[in-house]
Protein backbone atom coordinates (compact mmCIF):
# COMPACT_ATOMS: atom_id res chain seq x y z
CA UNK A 1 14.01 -18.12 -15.74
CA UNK A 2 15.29 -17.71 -19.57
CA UNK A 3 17.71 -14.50 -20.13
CA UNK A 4 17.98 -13.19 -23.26
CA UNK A 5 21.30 -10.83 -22.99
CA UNK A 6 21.79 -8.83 -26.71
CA UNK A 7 25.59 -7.76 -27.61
CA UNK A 8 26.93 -10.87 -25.44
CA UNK A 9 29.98 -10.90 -27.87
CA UNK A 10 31.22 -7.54 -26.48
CA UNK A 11 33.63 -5.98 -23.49
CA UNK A 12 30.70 -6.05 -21.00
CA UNK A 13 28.66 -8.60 -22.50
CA UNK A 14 30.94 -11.15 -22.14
CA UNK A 15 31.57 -10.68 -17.76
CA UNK A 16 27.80 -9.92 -17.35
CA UNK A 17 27.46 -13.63 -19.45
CA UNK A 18 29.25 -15.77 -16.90
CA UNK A 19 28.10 -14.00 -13.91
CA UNK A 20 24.37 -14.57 -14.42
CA UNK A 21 25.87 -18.52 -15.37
CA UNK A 22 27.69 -18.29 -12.19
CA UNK A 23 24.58 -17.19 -10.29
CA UNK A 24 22.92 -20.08 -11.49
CA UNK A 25 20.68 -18.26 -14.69
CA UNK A 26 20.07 -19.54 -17.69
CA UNK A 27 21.37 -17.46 -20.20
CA UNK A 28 20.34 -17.43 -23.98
CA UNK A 29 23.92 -15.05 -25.56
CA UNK A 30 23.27 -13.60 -29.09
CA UNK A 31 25.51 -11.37 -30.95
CA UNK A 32 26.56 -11.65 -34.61
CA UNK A 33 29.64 -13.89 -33.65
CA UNK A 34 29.19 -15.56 -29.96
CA UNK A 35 32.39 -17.96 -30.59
CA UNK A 36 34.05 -16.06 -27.40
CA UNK A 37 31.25 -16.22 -25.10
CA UNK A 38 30.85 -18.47 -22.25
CA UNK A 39 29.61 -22.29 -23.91
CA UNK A 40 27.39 -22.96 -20.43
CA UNK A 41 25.03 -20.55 -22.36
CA UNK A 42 23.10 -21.18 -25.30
CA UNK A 43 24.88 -18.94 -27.81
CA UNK A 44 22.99 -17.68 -30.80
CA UNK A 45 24.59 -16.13 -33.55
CA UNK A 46 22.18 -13.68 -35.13
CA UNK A 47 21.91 -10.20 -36.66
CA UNK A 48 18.99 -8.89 -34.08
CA UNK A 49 17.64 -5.85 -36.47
CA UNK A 50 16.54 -8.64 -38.98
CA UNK A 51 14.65 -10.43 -37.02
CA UNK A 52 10.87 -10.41 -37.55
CA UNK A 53 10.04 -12.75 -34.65
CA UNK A 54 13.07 -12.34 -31.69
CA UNK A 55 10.91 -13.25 -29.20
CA UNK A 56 10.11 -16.87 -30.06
CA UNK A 57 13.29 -16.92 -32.44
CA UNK A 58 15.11 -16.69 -28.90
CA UNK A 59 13.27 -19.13 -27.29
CA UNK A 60 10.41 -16.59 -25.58
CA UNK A 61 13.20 -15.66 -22.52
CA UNK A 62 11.18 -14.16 -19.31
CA UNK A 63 13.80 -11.56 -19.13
CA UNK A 64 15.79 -9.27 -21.82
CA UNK A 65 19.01 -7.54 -21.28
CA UNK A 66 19.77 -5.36 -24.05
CA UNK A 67 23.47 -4.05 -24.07
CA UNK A 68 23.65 -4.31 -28.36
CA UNK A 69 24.93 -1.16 -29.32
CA UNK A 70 27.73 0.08 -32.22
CA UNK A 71 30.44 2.71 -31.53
CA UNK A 72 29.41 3.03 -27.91
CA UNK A 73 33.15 5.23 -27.49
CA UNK A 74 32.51 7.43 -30.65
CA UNK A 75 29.89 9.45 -29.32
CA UNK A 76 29.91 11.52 -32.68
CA UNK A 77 28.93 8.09 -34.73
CA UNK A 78 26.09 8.78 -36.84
CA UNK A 79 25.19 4.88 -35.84
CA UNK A 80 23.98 5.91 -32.97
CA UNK A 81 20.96 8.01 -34.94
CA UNK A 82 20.65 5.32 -37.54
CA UNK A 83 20.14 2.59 -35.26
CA UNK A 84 17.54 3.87 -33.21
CA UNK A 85 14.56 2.93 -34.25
CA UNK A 86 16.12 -0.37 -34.84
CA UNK A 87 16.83 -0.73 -31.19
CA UNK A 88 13.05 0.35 -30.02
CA UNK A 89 11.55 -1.54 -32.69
CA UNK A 90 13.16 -4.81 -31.05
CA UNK A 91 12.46 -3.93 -27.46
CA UNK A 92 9.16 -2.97 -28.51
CA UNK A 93 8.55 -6.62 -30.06
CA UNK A 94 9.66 -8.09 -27.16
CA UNK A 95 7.43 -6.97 -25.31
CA UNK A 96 3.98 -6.87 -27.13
CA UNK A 97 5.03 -10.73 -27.52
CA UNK A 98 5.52 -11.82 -24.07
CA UNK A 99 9.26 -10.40 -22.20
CA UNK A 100 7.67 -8.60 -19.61
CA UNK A 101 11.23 -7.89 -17.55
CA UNK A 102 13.34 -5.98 -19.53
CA UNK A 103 16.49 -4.04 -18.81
CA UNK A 104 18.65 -1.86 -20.87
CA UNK A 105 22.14 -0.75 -20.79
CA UNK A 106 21.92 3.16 -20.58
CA UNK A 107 24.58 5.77 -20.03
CA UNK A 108 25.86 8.41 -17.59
CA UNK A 109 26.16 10.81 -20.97
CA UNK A 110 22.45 10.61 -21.35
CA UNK A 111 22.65 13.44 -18.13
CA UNK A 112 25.29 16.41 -20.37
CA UNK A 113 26.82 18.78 -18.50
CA UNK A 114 26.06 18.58 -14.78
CA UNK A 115 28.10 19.00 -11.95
CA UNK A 116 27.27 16.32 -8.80
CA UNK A 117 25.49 13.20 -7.94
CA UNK A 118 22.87 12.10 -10.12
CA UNK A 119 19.56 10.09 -9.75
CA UNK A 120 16.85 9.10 -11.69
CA UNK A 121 15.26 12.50 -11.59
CA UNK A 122 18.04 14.32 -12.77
CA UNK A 123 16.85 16.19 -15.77
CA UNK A 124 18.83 14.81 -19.19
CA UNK A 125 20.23 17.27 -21.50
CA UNK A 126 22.40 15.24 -23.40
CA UNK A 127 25.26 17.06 -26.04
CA UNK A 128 26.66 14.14 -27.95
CA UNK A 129 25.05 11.97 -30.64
CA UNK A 130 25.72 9.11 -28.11
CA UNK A 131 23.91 10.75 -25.07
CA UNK A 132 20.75 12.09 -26.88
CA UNK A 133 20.14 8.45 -28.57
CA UNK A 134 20.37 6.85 -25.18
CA UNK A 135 18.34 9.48 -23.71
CA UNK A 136 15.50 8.87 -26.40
CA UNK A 137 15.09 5.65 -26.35
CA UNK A 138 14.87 5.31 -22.36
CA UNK A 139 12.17 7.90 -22.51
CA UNK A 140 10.03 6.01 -25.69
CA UNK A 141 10.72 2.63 -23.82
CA UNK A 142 9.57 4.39 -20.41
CA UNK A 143 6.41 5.08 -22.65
CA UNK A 144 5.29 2.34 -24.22
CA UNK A 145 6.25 -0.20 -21.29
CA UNK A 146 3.27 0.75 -19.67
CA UNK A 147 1.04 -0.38 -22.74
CA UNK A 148 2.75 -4.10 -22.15
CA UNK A 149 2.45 -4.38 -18.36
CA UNK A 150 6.27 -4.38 -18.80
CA UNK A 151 8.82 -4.20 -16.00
CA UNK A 152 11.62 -1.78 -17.34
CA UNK A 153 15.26 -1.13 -15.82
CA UNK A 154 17.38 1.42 -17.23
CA UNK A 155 21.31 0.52 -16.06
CA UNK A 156 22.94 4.27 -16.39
CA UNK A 157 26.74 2.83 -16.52
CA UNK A 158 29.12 5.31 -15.84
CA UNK A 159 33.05 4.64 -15.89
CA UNK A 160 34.29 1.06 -16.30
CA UNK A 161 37.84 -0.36 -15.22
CA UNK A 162 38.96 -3.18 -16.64
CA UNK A 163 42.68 -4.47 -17.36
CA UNK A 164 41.99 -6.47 -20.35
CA UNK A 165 43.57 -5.03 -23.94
CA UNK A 166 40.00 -5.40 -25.47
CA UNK A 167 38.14 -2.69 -25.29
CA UNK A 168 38.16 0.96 -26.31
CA UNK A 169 37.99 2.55 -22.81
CA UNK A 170 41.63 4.35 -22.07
CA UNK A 171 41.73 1.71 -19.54
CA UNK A 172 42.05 -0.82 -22.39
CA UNK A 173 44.14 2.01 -24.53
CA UNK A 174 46.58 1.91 -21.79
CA UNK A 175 47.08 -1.40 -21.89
CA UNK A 176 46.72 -2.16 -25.65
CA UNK A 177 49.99 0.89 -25.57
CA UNK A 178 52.23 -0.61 -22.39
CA UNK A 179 52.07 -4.11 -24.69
CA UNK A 180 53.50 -2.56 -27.41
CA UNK A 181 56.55 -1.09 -25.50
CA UNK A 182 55.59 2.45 -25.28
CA UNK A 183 56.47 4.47 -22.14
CA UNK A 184 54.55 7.30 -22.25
CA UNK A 185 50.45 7.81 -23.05
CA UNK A 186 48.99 11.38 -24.40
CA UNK A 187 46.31 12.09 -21.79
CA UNK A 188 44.15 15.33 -21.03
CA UNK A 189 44.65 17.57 -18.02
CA UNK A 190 42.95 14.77 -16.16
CA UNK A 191 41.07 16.82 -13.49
CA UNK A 192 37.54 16.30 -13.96
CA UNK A 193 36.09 13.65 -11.36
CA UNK A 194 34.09 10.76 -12.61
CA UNK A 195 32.50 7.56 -11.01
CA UNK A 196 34.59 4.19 -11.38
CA UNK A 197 33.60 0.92 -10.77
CA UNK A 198 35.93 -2.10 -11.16
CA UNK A 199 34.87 -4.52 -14.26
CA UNK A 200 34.46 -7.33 -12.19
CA UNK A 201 32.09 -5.24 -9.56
CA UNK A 202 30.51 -3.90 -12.76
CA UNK A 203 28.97 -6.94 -13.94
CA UNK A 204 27.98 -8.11 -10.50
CA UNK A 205 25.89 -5.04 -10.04
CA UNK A 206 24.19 -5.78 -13.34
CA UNK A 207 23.70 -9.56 -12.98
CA UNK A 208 21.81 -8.54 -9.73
CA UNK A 209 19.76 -6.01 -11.01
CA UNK A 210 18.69 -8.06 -13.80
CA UNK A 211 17.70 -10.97 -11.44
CA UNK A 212 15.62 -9.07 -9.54
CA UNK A 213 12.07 -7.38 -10.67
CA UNK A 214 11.11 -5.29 -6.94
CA UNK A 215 13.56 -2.06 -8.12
CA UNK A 216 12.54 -0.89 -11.32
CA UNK A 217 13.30 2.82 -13.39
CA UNK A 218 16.54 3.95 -13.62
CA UNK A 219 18.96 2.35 -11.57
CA UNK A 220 22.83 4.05 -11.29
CA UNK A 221 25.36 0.94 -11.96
CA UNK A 222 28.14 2.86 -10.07
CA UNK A 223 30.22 3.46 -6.74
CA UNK A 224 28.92 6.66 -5.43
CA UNK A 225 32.07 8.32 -5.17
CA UNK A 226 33.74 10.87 -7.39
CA UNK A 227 37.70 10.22 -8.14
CA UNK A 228 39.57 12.73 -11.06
CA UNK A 229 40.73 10.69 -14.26
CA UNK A 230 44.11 11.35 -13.11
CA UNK A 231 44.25 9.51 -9.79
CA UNK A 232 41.72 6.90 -10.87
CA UNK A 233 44.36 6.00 -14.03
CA UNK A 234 47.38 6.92 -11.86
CA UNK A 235 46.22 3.96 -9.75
CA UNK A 236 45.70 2.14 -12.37
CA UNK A 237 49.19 2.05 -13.85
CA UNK A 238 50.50 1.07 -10.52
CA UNK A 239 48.11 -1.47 -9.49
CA UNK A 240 48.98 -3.62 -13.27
CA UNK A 241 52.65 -2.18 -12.79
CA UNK A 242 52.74 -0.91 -15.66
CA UNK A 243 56.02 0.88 -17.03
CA UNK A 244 54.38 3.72 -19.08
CA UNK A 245 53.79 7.27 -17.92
CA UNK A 246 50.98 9.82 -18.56
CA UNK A 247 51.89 12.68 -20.56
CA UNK A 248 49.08 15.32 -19.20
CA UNK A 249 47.79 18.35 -21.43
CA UNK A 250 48.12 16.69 -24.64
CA UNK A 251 44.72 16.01 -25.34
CA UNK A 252 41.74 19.12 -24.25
CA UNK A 253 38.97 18.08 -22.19
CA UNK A 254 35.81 17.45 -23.75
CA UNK A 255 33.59 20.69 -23.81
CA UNK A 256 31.03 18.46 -23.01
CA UNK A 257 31.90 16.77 -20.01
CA UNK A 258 31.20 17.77 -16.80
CA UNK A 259 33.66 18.70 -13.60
CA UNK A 260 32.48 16.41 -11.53
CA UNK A 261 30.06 13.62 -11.86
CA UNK A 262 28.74 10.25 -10.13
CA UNK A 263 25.68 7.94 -9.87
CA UNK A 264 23.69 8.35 -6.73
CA UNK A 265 23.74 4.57 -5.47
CA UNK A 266 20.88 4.35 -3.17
CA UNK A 267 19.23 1.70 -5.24
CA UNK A 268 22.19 -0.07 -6.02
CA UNK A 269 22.73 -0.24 -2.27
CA UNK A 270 19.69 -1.81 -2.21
CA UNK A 271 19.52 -4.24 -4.64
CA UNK A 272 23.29 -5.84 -3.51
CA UNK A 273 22.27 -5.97 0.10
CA UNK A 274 19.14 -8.53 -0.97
CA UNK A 275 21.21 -10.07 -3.65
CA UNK A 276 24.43 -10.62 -1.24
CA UNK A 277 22.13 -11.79 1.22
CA UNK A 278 20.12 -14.17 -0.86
CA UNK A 279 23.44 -15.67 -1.97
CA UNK A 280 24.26 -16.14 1.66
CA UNK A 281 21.60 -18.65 2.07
């Protein structure tokens, strides 16, 4: 099978690349520069939003993961209103024209303020620019699949921990700041609990999902378990032995985010015990 993956150039883009190459997929990369992404691909440099034929400019890929998407950490971006039609009027393309597998990169902040796990029935209220444009366009997409016979997967990402410099998590922050020789990092009160996963377990849960066509909607890519900031980036520091310190209460919380939240991982669960096993034989 043919996988087209959008925004293969970025953070995530580039693990989720090699471990659908490592799994043995053929992988069709595009971003507007893919000189960083894994050459056992077939890398296509192109701006997607002026495309008038993606689907057979890309080769006509079974499959479509779409993580594209500008200021993804600047939930206030007006991009994220701008680009919105842009992004359904590509998905929608692909599908009329023959992708009838298609998963998207979605977000945790689609949900707003809510305190506990959360599944695909959790009702959205999104409060940042960010959340609501997620929101939308998993809700059109949900819509209009149905007119295309389409198979759709929504991958609701919550907190990712990787210990690379590029980035703009505070993961990356933290270690874009200990490289420069600084010893202490403004932080917030830390207490609110989130869901992490680790980068690498990150793009194995996606790589499987996208493989497989049996679990469709939206599917949590997360651990199930609530840690606060604090102890999650505590451990953090240690585990990279790091020589840089927290300074807590320098930055407010977000009013926004919520107390304590994580991704229900039932179907996760599911979909790594088949694709763990499958790799087994």
């Amino acid at each position: 099978m043919k996988i087209l993956v959008t925004g293969a150039a970025g953070f995530l883009g580039l693990g989720i690349v090699k471990k659908l190459l490592d799994d043995g997929m053929e992988v069709i990369a595009t971003d507007i520069n893919t000189s960083e992404v894994d050459e056992r691909a077939e890398r296509i440099d192109a701006d997607l939003f002026n495309l008038k034929d993606p689907y057979n400019f890309f080769g006509k890929p079974t499959k479509l993961l779409h993580l594209a998407w500008r200021d993804g950490f600047q939930h206030s971006s007006l991009s994220h209103m701008e680009d919105l039609n842009a992004h359904f009027q590509f998905l929608i393309n692909m599908m009329e024209n023959g992708t009838k597998d298609v998963s998207v990169l979605g977000t945790m902040h689609e949900v707003g303020f809510f305190e506990g796990p959360i599944d695909e029935n959790t009702v959205c209220n999104p409060l940042s620019l960010y959340g609501i444009s997620k929101n939308t366009l998993r809700q059109a997409i949900n819509i209009e699949a149905s007119k295309y016979d389409c198979k759709i997967k929504w991958l609701r990402g919550f907190y990712i921990v990787g210990n690379t410099d590029k980035g703009s998590s505070i993961f990356s922050k933290i270690i874009q700041a200990s490289k420069q020789g600084k010893t202490l990092f403004p932080f917030t009160s830390g207490k609110n609990k989130y869901d992490f996963l680790n980068y690498a377990d990150f793009c194995s849960q996606v790589s499987a999902t996208v493989q497989q066509s049996e679990i469709l909607g939206t599917i949590n890519i997360c651990s199930g378990e609530p840690i606060s900031l604090a102890d999650r980036v505590e451990l953090f520091i240690k585990e990279n032995k790091l020589k840089i310190q927290l300074e807590y209460g320098v930055f407010p919380d977000r009013a926004y985010d919520s107390k304590a939240i994580w991704g229900n991982n039932e179907k996760i669960k599911l979909i790594m015990q088949k694709y763990k096993g499958e790799s087994r034989e």
